[in-house]
Every structure is written in C-alpha cells, then in structure tokens.
N, C-alpha and C. Protein backbone atom coordinates (compact mmCIF):
# COMPACT_ATOMS: atom_id res chain seq x y z
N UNK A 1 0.84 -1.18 0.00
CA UNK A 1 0.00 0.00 0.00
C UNK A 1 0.89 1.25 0.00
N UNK A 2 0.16 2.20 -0.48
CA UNK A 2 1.40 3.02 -1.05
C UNK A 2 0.83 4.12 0.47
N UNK A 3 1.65 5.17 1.03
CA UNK A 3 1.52 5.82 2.08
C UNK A 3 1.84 7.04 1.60
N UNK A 4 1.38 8.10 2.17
CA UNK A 4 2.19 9.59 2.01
C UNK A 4 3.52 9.27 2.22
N UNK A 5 4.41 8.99 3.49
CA UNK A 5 5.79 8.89 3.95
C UNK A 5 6.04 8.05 2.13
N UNK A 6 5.91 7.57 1.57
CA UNK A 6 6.24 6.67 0.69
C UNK A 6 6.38 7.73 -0.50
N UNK A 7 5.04 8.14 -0.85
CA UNK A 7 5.06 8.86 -2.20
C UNK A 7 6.33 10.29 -1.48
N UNK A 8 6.53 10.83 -0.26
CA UNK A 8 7.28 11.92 0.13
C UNK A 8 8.68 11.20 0.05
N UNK A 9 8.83 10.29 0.18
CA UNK A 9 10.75 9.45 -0.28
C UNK A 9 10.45 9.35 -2.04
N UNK A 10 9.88 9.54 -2.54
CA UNK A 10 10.16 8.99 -3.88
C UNK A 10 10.13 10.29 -4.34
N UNK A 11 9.38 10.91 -4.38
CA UNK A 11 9.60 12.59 -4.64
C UNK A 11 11.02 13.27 -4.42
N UNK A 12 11.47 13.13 -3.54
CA UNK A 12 12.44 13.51 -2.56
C UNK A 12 14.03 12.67 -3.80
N UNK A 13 13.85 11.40 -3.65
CA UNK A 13 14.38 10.80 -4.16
C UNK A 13 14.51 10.85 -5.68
N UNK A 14 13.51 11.62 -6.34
CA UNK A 14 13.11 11.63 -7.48
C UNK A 14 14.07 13.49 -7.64
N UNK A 15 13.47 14.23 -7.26
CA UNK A 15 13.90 15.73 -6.70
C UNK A 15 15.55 15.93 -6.74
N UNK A 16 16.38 14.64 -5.73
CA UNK A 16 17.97 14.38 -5.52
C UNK A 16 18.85 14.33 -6.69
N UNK A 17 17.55 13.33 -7.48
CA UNK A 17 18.44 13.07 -8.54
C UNK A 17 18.58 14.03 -9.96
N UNK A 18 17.30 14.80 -10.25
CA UNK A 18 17.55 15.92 -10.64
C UNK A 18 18.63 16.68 -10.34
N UNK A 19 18.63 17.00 -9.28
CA UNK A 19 19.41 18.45 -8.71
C UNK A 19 21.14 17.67 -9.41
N UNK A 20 21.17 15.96 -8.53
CA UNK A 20 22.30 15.79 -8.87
C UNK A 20 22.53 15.79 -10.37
N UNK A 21 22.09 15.59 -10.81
CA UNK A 21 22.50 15.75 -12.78
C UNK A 21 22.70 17.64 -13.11
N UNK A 22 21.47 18.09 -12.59
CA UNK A 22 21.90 19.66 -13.36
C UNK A 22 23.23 19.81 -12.66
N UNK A 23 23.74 19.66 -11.04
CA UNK A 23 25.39 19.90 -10.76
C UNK A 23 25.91 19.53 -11.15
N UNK A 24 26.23 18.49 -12.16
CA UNK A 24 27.32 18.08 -12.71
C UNK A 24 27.85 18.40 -13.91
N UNK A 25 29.53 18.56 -13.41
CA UNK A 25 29.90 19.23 -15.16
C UNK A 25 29.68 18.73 -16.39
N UNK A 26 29.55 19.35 -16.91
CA UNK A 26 29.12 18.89 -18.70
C UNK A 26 29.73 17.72 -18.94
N UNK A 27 28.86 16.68 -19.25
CA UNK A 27 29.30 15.24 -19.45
C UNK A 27 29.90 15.28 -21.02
N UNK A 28 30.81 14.41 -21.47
CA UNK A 28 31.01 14.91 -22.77
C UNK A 28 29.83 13.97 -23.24
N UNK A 29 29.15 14.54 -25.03
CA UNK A 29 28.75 14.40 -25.38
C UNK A 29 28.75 13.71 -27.05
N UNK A 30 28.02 12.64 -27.88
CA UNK A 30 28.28 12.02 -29.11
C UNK A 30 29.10 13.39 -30.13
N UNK A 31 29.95 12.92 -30.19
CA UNK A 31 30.40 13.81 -31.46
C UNK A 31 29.97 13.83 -32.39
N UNK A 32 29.57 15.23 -32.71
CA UNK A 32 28.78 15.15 -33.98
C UNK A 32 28.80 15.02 -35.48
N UNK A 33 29.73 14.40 -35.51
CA UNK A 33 30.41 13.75 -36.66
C UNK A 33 32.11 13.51 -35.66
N UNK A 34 32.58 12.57 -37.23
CA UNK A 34 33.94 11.85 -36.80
C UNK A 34 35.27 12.95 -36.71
N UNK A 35 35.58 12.93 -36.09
CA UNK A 35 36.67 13.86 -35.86
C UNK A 35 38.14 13.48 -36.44
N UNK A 36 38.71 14.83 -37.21
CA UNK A 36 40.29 13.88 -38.48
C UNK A 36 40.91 14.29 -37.37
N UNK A 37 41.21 14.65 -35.86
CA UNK A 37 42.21 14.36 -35.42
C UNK A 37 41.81 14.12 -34.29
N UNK A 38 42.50 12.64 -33.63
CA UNK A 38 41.85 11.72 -32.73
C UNK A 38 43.23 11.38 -31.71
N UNK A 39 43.04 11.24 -30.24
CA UNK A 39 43.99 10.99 -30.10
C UNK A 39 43.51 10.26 -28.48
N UNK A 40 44.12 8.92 -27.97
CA UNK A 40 44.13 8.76 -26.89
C UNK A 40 44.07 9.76 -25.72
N UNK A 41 43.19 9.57 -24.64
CA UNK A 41 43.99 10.39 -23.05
C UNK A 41 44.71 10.54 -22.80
N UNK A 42 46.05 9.73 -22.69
CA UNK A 42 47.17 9.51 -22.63
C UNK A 42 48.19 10.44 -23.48
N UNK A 43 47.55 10.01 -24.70
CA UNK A 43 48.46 11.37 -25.96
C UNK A 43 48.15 12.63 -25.44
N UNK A 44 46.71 12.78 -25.57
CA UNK A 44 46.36 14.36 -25.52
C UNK A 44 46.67 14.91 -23.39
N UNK A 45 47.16 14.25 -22.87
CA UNK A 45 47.80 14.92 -22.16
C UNK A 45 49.41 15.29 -22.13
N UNK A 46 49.81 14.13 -22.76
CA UNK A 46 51.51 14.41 -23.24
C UNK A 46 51.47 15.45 -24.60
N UNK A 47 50.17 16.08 -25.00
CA UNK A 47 50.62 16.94 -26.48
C UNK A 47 50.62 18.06 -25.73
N UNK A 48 49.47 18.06 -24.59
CA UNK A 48 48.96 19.80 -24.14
C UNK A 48 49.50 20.27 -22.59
N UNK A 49 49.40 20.99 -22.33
CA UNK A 49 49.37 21.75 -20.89
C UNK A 49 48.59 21.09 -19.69
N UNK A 50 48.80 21.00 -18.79
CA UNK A 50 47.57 20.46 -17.62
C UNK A 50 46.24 21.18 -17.65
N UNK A 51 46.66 23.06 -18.07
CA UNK A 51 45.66 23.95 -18.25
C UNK A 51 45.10 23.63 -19.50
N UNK A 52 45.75 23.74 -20.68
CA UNK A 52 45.28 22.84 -21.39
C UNK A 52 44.38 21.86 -21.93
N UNK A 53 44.76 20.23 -21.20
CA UNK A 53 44.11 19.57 -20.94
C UNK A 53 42.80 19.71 -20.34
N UNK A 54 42.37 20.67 -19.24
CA UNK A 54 41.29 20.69 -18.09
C UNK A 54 40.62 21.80 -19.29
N UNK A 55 40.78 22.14 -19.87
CA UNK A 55 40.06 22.91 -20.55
C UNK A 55 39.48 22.38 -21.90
N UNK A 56 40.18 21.91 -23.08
CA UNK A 56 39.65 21.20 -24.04
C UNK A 56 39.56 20.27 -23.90
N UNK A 57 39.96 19.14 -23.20
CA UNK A 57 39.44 17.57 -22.83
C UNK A 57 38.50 17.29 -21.73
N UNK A 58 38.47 18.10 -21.07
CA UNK A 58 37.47 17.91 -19.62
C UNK A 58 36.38 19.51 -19.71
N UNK A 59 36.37 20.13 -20.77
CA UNK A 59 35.10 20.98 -20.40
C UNK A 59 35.27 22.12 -19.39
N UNK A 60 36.79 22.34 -19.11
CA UNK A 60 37.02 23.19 -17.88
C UNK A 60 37.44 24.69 -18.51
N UNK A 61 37.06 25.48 -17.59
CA UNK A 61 36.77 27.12 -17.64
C UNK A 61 38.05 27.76 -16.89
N UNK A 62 38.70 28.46 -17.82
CA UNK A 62 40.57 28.92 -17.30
C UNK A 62 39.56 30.00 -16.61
N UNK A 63 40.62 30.31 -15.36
CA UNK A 63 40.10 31.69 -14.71
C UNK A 63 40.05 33.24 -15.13
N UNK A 64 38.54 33.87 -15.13
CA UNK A 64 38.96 35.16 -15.95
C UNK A 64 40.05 36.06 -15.93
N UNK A 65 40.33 37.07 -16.68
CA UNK A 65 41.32 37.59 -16.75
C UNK A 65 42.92 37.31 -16.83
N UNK A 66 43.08 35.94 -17.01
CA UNK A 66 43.91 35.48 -16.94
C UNK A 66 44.87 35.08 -17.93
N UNK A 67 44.09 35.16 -19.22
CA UNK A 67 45.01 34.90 -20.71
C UNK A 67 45.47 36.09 -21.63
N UNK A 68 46.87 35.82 -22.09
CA UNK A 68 47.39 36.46 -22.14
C UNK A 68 47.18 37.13 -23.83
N UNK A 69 45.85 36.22 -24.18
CA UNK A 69 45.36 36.69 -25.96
C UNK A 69 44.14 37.56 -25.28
N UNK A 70 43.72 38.29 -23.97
CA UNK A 70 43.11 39.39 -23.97
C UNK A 70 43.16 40.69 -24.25
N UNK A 71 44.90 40.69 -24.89
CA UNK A 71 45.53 41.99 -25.22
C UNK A 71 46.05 41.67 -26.22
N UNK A 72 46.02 40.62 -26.78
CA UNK A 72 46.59 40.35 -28.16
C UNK A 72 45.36 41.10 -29.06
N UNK A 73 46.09 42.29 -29.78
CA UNK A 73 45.67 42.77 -30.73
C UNK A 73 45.86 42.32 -32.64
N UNK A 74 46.81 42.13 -32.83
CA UNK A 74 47.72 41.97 -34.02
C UNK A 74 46.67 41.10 -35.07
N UNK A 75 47.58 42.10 -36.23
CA UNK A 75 46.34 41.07 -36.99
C UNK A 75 46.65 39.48 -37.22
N UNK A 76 45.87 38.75 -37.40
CA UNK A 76 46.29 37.14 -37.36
C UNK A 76 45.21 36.24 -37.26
N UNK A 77 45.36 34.95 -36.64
CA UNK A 77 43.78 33.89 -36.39
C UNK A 77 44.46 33.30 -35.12
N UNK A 78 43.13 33.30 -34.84
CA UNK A 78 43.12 31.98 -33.02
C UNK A 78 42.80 30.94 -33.52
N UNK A 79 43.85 29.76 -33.44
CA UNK A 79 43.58 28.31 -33.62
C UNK A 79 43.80 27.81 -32.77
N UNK A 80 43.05 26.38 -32.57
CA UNK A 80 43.00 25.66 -31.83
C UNK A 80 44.39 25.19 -31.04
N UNK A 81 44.74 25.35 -29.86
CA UNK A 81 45.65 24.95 -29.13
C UNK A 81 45.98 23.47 -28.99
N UNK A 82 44.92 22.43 -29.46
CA UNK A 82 44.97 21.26 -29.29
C UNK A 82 45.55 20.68 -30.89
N UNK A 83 44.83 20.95 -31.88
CA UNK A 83 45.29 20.85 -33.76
C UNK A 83 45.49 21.79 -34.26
N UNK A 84 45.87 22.88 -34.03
CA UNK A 84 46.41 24.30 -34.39
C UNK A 84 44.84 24.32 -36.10
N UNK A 85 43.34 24.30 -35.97
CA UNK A 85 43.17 24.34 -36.56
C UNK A 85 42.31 26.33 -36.48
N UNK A 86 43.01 26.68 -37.50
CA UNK A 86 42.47 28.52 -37.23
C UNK A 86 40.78 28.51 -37.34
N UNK A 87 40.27 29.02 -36.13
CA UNK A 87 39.15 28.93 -35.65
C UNK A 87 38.66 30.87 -35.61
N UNK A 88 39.10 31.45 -35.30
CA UNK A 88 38.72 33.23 -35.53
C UNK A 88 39.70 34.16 -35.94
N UNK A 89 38.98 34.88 -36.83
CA UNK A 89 40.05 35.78 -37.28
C UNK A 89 39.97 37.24 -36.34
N UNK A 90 41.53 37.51 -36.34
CA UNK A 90 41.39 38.80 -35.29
C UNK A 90 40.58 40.04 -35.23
N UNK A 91 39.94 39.89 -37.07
CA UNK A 91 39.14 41.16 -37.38
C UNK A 91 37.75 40.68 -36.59
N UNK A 92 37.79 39.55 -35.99
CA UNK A 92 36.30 39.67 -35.28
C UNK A 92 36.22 39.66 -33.69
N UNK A 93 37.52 40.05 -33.81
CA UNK A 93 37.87 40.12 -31.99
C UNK A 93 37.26 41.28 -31.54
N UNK A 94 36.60 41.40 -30.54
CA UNK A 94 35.90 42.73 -29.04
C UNK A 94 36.54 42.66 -27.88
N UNK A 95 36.24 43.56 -27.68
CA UNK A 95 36.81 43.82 -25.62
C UNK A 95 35.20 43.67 -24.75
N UNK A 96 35.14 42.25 -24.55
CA UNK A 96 33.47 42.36 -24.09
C UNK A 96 33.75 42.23 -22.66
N UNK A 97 34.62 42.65 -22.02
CA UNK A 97 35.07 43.04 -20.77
C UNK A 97 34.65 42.00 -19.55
N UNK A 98 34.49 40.65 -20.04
CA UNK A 98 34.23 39.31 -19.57
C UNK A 98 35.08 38.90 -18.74
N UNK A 99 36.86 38.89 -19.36
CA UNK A 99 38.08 38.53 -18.79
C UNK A 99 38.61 37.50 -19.76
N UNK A 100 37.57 36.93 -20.61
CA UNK A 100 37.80 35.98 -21.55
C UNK A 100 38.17 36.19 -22.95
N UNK A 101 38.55 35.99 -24.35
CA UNK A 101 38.79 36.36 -25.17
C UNK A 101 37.69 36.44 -25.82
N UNK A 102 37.00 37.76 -26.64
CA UNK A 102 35.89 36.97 -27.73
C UNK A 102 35.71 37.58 -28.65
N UNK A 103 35.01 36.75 -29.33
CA UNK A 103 34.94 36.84 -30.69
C UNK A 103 33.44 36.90 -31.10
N UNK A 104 33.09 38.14 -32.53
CA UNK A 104 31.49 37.87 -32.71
C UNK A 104 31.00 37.07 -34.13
N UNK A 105 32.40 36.44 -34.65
CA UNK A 105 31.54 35.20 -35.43
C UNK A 105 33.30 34.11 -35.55
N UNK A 106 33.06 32.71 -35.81
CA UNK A 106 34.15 31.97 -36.07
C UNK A 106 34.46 31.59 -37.45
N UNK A 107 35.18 31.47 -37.72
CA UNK A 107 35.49 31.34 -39.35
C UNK A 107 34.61 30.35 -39.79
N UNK A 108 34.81 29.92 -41.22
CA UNK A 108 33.73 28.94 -41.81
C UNK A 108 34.19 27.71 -40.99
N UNK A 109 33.39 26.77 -40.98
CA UNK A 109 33.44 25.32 -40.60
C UNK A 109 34.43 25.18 -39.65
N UNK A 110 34.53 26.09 -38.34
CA UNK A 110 36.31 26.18 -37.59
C UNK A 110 35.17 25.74 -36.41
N UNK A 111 34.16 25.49 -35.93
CA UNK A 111 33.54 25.32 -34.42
C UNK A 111 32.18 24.43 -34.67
N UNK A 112 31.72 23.90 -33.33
CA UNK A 112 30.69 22.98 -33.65
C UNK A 112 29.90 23.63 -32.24
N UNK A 113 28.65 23.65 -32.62
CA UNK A 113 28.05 23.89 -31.01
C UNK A 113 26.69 23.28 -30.79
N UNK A 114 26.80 22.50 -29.20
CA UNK A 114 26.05 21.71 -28.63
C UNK A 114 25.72 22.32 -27.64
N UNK A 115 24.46 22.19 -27.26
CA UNK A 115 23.58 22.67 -25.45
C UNK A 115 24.38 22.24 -24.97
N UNK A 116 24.76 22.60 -24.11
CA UNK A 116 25.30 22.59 -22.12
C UNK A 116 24.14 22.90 -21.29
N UNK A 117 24.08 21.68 -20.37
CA UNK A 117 23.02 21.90 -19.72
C UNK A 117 24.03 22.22 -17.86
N UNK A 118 25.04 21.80 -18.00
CA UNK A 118 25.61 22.13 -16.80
C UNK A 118 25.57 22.66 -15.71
N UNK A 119 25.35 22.74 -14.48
CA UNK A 119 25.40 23.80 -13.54
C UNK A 119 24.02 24.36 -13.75
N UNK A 120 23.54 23.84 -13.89
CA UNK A 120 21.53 23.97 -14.30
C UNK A 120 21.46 25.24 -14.75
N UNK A 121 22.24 25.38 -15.84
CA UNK A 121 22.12 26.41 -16.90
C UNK A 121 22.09 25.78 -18.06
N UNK A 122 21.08 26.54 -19.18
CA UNK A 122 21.31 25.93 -20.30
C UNK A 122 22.08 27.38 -21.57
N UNK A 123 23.43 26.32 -21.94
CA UNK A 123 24.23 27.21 -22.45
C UNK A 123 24.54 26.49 -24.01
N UNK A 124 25.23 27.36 -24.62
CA UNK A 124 25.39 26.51 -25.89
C UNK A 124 27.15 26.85 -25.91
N UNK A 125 27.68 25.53 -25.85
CA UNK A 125 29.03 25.05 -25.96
C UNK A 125 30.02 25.04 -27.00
N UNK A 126 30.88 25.69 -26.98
CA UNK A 126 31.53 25.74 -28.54
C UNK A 126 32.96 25.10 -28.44
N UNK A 127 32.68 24.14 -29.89
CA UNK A 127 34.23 23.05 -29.48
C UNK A 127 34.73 23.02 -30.57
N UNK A 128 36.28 22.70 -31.40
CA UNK A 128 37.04 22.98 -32.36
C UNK A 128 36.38 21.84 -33.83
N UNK A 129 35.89 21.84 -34.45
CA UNK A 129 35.15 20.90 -35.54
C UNK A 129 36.17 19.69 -35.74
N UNK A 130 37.58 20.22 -35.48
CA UNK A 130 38.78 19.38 -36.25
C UNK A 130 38.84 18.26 -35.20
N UNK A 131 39.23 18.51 -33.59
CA UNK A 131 39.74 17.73 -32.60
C UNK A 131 38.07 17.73 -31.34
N UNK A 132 37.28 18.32 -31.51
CA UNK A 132 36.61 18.28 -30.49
C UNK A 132 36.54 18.93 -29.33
N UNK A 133 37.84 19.38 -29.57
CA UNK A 133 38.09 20.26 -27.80
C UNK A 133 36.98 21.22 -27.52
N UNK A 134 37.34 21.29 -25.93
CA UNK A 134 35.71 22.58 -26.35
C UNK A 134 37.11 23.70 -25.49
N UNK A 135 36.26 25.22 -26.31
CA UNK A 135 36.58 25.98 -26.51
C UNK A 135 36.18 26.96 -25.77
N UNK A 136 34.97 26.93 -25.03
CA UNK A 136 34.04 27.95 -24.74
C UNK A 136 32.38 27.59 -24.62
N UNK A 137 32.12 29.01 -24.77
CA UNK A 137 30.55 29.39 -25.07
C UNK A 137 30.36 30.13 -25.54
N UNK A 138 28.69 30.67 -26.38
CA UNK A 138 28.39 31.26 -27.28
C UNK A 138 27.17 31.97 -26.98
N UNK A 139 26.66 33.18 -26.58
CA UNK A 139 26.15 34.26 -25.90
C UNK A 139 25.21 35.00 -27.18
N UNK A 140 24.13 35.34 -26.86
CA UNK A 140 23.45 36.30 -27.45
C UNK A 140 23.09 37.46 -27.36
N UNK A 141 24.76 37.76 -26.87
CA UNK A 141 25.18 39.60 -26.23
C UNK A 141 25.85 40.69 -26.86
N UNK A 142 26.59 39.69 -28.18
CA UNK A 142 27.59 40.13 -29.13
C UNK A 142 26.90 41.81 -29.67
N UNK A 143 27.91 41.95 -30.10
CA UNK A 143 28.05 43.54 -30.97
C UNK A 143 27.75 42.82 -32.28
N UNK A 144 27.32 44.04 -33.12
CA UNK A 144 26.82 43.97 -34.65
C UNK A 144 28.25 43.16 -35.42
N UNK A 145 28.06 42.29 -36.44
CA UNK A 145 26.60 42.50 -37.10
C UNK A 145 25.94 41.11 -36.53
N UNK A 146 27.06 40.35 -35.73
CA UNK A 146 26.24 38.82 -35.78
C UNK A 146 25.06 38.97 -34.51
N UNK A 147 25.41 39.96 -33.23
CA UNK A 147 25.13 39.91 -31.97
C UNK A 147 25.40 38.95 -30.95
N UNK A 148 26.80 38.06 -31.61
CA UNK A 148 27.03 37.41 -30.39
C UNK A 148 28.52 37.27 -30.19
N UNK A 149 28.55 36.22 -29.12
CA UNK A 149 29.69 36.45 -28.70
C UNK A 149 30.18 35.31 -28.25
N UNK A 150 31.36 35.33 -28.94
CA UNK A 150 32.15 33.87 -28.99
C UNK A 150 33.14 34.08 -27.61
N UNK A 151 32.69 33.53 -26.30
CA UNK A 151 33.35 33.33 -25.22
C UNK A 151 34.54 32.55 -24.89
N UNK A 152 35.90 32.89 -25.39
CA UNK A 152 36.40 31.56 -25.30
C UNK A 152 37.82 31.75 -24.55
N UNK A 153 37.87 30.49 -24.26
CA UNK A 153 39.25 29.95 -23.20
C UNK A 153 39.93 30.43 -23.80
N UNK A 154 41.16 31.01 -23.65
CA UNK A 154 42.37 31.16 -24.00
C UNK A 154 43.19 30.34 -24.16
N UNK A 155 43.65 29.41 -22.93
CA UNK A 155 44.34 28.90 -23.01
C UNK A 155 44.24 27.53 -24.05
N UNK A 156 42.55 27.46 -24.58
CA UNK A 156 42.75 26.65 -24.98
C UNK A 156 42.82 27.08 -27.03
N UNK A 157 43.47 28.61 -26.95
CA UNK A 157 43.42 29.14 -28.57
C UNK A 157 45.24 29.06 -28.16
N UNK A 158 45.71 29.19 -29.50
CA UNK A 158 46.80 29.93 -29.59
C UNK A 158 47.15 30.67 -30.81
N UNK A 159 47.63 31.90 -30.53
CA UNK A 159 47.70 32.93 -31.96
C UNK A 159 48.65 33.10 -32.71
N UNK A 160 48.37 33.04 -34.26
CA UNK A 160 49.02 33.12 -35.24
C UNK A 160 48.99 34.58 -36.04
N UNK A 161 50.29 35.20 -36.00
CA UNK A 161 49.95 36.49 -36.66
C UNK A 161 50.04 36.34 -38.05
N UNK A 162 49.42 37.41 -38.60
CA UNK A 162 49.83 37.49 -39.90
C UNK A 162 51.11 37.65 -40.54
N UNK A 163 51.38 36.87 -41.60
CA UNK A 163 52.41 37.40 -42.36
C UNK A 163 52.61 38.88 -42.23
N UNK A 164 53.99 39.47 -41.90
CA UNK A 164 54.51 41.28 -42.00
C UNK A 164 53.55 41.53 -43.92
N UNK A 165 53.31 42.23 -43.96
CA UNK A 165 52.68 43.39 -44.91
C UNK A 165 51.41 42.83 -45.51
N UNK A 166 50.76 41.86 -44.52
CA UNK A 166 49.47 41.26 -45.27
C UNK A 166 48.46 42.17 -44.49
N UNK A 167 47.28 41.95 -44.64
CA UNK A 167 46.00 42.86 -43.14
C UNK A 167 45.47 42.12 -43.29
C-alpha cells in the first residue's frame, strides 16, 4: 500500500536526482560527426598543458582575466591549441570586458556547437570541428553585425599572426 511517507521518499528521491544531474559538469557528449584528429587520453595529455588539458578535454573554464590573448591585438587567427586548426580571425575580436577572449563570429566550418546543460544552466558550448576540444561558449550579447559572442578559453586558442605586410 502506497503511504504519504512513501510517495514523500520517492519525490524527494526523485527531486535528488535531478538536482544531482543539473550539478554536474558537462558530461562529454556524441560527437557530432567523426573527428580527423583523434587521439588517446594519454596522448592528448603528453601533447597539451595540464591547463590545457582541463580545458579542451574535460570541459574546464581557465580563470577570468587570466590569458594572455586578452591583449593580443595583431592582426592574425586563433587556432586551436589542441590541432592548431584557425578557428577566428582577429578582425572579429571585441573587448566584451568578460576577462575571456571573444569573438562575434568563427570562421567557416572552424567550431561545432552543442547545449550545455551544466550547472543547471542551459548554455550553448563551442568546441574545435577538427579535434573536439571545447573551446568555450556562445552568448546572445555580441556587438553587430552577428550579436554574439564567442566566449572563449584562452588557453585553450593559440595565436598566429599574420604574415609582415598582409591585413
């Protein structure tokens, strides 16, 4: 026979397990297509940084203000730190005064983006098309013309300037 005390544990129990899923960090998710550069755990911690690593392999968020492409002006592209694949060009770089680097659109076919439901927010996740890494997030705060704003790790871009006398 079913009791109040009964249906109030299953609720409860039902309630726990919610809460516990929205706290948990972003589980990785099916790739959405096959990825041309693939690499063991093992590799991709002997290729990258520990910061690095916690950031494009585990979904982890470098601390604001802290990268050193927030003052990188120069003309050039941010590619991927993990497959050096060029993901934004500097002409679409802002000062959106976040602490993070960003950008208001990514080059053609350079990013892939999936919901994040994480931290019982629902966000949309931006990861490198080539290797998967994730990169960031993607905001509907941006400046003209796209209005958004490409939120992204630093540590997990690294910048390539332009050739001297190109723009």
């Amino acid at each position: 026979m079913l009791t109040r005390r009964h249906a109030l544990y299953a609720s409860a129990t039902g309630l726990g397990l919610v809460l516990f899923r929205l706290s948990r960090p972003h589980a990785a998710t099916t790739a959405p297509h096959p990825y041309e550069v693939t690499h063991s755990d093992e590799e991709w911690r002997k290729l990258l940084t520990p910061a690095q690593y916690q950031v494009l392999r585990q979904d982890g968020t470098e601390r604001p203000f802290t990268s050193p492409l927030l003052d990188e002006h120069r003309p050039g592209t941010f590619a991927c730190a993990g497959c050096d694949l060029p993901l934004f060009s500097s002409k679409t770089k802002f000062e959106s005064g976040t602490g993070w680097p960003s950008f208001w659109a990514p080059l053609d076919n350079a990013v892939d983006e999936t919901e994040d439901r994480s931290y019982g927010m629902v966000r949309t996740a931006v990861s490198c098309h080539r290797c998967g890494g994730h990169l960031g997030h993607v905001f509907s705060d941006g400046p003209k013309p796209t209005g958004l704003r490409y939120c992204m790790n630093g540590v997990a871009l690294k910048f390539n300037p332009a050739p001297a006398g190109s723009s």
